[in-house]
Protein backbone atom coordinates (compact mmCIF):
# COMPACT_ATOMS: atom_id res chain seq x y z
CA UNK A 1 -18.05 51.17 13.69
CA UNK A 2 -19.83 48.21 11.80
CA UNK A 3 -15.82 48.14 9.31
CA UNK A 4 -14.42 47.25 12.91
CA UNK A 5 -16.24 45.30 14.06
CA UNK A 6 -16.33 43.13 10.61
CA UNK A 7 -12.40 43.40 10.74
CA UNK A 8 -12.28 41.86 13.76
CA UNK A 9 -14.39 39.21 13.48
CA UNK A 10 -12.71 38.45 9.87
CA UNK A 11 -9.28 38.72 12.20
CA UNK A 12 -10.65 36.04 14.98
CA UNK A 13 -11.76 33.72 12.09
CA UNK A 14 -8.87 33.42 9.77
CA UNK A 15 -6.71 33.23 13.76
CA UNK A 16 -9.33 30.14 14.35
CA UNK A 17 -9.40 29.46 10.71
CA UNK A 18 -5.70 28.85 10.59
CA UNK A 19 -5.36 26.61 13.81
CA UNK A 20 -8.22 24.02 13.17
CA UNK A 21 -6.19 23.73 9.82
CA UNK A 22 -2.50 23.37 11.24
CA UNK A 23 -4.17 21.22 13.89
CA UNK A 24 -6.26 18.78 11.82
CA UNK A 25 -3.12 17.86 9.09
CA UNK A 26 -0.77 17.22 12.59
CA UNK A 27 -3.80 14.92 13.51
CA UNK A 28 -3.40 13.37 9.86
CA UNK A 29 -0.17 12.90 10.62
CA UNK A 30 -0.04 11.16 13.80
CA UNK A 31 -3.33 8.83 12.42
CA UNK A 32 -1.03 7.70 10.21
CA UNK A 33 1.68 7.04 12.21
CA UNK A 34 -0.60 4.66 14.58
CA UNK A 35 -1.29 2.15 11.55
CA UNK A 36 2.21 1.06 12.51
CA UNK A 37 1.10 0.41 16.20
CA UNK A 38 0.76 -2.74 17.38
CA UNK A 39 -2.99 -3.61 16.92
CA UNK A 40 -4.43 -2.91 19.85
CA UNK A 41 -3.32 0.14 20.39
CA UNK A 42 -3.85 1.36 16.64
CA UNK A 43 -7.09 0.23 16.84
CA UNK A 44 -8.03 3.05 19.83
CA UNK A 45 -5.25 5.59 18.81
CA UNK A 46 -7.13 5.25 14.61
CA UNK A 47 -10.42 5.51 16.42
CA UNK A 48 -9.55 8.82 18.54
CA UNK A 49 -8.02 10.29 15.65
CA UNK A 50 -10.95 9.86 13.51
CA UNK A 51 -13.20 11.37 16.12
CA UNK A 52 -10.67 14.54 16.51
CA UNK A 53 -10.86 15.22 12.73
CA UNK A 54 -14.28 14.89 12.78
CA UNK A 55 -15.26 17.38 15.59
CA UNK A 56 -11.99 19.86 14.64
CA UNK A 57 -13.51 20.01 10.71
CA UNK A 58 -16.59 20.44 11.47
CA UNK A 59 -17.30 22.53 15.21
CA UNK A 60 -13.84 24.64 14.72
CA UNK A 61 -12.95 24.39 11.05
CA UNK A 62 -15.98 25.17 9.35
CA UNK A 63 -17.60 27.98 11.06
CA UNK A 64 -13.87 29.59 10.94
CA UNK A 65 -13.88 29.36 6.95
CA UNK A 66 -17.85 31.22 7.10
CA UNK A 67 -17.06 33.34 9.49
CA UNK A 68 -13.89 34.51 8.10
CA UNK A 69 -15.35 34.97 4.43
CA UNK A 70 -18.42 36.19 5.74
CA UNK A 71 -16.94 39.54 7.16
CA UNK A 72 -14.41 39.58 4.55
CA UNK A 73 -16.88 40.17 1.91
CA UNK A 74 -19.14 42.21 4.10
CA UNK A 75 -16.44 44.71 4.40
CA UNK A 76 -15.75 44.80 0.82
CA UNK A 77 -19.26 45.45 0.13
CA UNK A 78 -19.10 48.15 2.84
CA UNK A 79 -16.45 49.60 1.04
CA UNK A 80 -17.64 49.78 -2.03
CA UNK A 81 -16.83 48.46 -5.69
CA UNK A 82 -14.57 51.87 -6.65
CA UNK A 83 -12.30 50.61 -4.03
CA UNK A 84 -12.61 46.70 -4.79
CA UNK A 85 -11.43 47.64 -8.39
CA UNK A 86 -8.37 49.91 -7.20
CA UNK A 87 -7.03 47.72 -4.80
CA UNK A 88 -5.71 44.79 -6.81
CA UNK A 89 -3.48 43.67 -3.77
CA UNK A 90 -7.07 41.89 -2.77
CA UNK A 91 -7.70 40.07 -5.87
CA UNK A 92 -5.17 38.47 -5.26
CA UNK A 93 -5.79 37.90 -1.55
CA UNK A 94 -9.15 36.66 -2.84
CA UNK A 95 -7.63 34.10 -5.37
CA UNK A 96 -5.16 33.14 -2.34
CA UNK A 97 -8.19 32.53 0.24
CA UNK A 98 -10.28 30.70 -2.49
CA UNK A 99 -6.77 28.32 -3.08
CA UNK A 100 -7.14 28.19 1.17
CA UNK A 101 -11.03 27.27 0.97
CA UNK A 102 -9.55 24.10 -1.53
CA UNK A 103 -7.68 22.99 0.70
CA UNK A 104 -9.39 23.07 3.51
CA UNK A 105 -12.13 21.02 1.31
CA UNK A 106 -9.09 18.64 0.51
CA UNK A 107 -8.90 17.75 4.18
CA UNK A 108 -12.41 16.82 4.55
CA UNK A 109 -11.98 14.24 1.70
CA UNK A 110 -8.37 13.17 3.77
CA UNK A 111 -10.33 12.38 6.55
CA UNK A 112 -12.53 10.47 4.67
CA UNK A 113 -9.88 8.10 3.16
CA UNK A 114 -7.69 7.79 6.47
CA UNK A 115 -10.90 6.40 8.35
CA UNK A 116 -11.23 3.86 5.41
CA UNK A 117 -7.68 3.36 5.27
CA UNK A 118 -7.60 4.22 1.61
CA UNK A 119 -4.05 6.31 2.00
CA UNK A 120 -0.93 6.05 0.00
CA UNK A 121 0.61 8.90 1.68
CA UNK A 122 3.51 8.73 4.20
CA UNK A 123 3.48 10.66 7.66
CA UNK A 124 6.39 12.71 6.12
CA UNK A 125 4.13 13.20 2.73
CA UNK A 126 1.62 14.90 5.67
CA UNK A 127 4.00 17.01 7.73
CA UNK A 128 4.60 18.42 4.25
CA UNK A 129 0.85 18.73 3.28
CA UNK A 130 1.06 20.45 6.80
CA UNK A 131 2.94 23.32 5.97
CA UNK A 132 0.52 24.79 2.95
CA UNK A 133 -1.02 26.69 5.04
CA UNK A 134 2.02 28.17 6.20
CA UNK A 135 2.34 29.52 2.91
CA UNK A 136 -1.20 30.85 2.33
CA UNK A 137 -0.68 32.55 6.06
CA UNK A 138 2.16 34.28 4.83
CA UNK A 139 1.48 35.58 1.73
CA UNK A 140 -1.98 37.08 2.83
CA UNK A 141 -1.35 38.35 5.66
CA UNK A 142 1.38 40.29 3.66
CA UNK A 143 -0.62 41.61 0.84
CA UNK A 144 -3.31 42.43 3.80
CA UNK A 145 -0.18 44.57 5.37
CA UNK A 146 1.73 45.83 2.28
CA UNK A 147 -1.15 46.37 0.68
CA UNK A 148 -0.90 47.74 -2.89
CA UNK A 149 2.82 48.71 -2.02
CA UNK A 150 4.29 45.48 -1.99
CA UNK A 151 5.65 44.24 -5.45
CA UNK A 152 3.88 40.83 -6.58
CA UNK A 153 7.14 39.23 -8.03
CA UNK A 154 8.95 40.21 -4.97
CA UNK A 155 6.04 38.73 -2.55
CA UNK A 156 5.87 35.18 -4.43
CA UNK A 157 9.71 34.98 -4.73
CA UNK A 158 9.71 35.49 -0.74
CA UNK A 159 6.76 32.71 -0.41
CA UNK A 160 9.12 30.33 -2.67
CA UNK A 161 12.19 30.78 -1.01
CA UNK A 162 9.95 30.05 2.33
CA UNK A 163 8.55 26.92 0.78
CA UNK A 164 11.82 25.51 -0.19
CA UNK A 165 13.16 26.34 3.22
CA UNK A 166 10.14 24.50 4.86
CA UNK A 167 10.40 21.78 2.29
CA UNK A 168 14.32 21.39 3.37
CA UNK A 169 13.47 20.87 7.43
CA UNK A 170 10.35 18.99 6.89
CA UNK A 171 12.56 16.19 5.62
CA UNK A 172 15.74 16.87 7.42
CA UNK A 173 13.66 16.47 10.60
CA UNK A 174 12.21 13.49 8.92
CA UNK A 175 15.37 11.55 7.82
CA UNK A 176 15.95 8.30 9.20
CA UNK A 177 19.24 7.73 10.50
CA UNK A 178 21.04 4.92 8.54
CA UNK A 179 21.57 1.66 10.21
CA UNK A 180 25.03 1.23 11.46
CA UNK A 181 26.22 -2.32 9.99
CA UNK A 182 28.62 -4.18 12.41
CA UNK A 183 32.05 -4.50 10.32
C-alpha cells in the first residue's frame, strides 16, 4: 500500500511539478514582452510579473520538485537496491530529472535578472527556453512507461526529432511578417 501511495504522490508532483515550470517561463516571456510597453503600463505589468514568478517558484514550484523527488526515491528505497541496479531505464530517468532539477534552478536565477532588468534574451529566445521541459516530460515519462523495453538510441532520436519540430514552430509562430514597401 505505502508503493501506491508514494507513486501517486510522485505522479501529483511531477503533474504540479511540470505546470509551475511551463507556467513560470510563459510568465518570463510575457515580462519581457512588457519592457516594450509604454511606461506606465510596463511599470505595473514588470511589477505583476515579478510577483507571479515569485509566488509560482516558490509556493507551487518548489514543494513540486521535493515532493516529486521525495517519493521518487522513497520508492526506490522501498524497492530495493537489486532492483535499482537491474533497471537501468531509471538511471537514466534519474540523470534526466537531475538535468530537470537544473533547470528549474536556472529559472530562479531568470527571475532574478528579469526583476533587475539584466536580460539579453528575446521573448522568442524564452518561448524556446519554454519548451525544455517539453522534452524532459517526454522522454521520462517514456522510459517510466517503456521501461527497460524501450531502446535508448531509439528514445533520444524520437526526443530530437521532437525538439527540432518544436524548435521549427516556436519561430514560425514567432516570425515577423516583412514590411510591405509601397512601390
Amino acid at each position: 500500500m505505502a508503493i501506491l501511495i508514494l507513486k501517486a504522490l510522485h505522479i501529483v508532483g511531477f503533474v504540479a511539478w511540470f505546470a509551475g515550470l511551463f507556467y513560470l517561463v510563459r510568465l518570463f516571456v510575457y515580462h519581457r514582452e512588457a519592457w516594450a510597453k509604454p511606461e506606465v503600463e510596463c511599470k505595473v505589468l514588470v511589477k505583476q510579473y515579478h510577483y507571479m514568478e515569485d509566488r509560482l517558484y516558490r509556493i507551487i514550484c518548489n514543494p513540486a520538485m521535493v515532493i516529486t523527488w521525495s517519493c521518487g526515491v522513497a520508492m526506490i528505497c522501498l524497492y530495493g537496491m537489486d532492483w535499482f541496479k537491474e533497471n537501468h531505464w531509471l538511471h537514466v530517468k534519474l540523470v534526466l530529472v537531475m538535468l530537470l532539477t537544473g533547470y528549474h534552478h536556472s529559472c530562479k536565477g531568470m527571475i532574478k535578472n528579469l526583476s533587475k532588468r539584466e536580460v539579453s534574451w528575446t521573448s522568442v529566445q524564452y518561448r524556446l527556453y519554454n519548451e525544455v521541459p517539453t522534452l524532459f516530460l517526454l522522454a521520462i515519462v517514456l522510459l517510466a512507461v517503456f521501461k527497460n523495453v524501450i531502446n535508448f538510441l531509439t528514445l533520444f532520436g524520437t526526443i530530437l526529432i521532437v525538439a527540432i519540430l518544436l524548435f521549427l514552430i516556436v519561430k514560425l509562430v514567432n516570425k515577423k511578417p516583412k514590411q510591405k514597401t509601397n512601390s
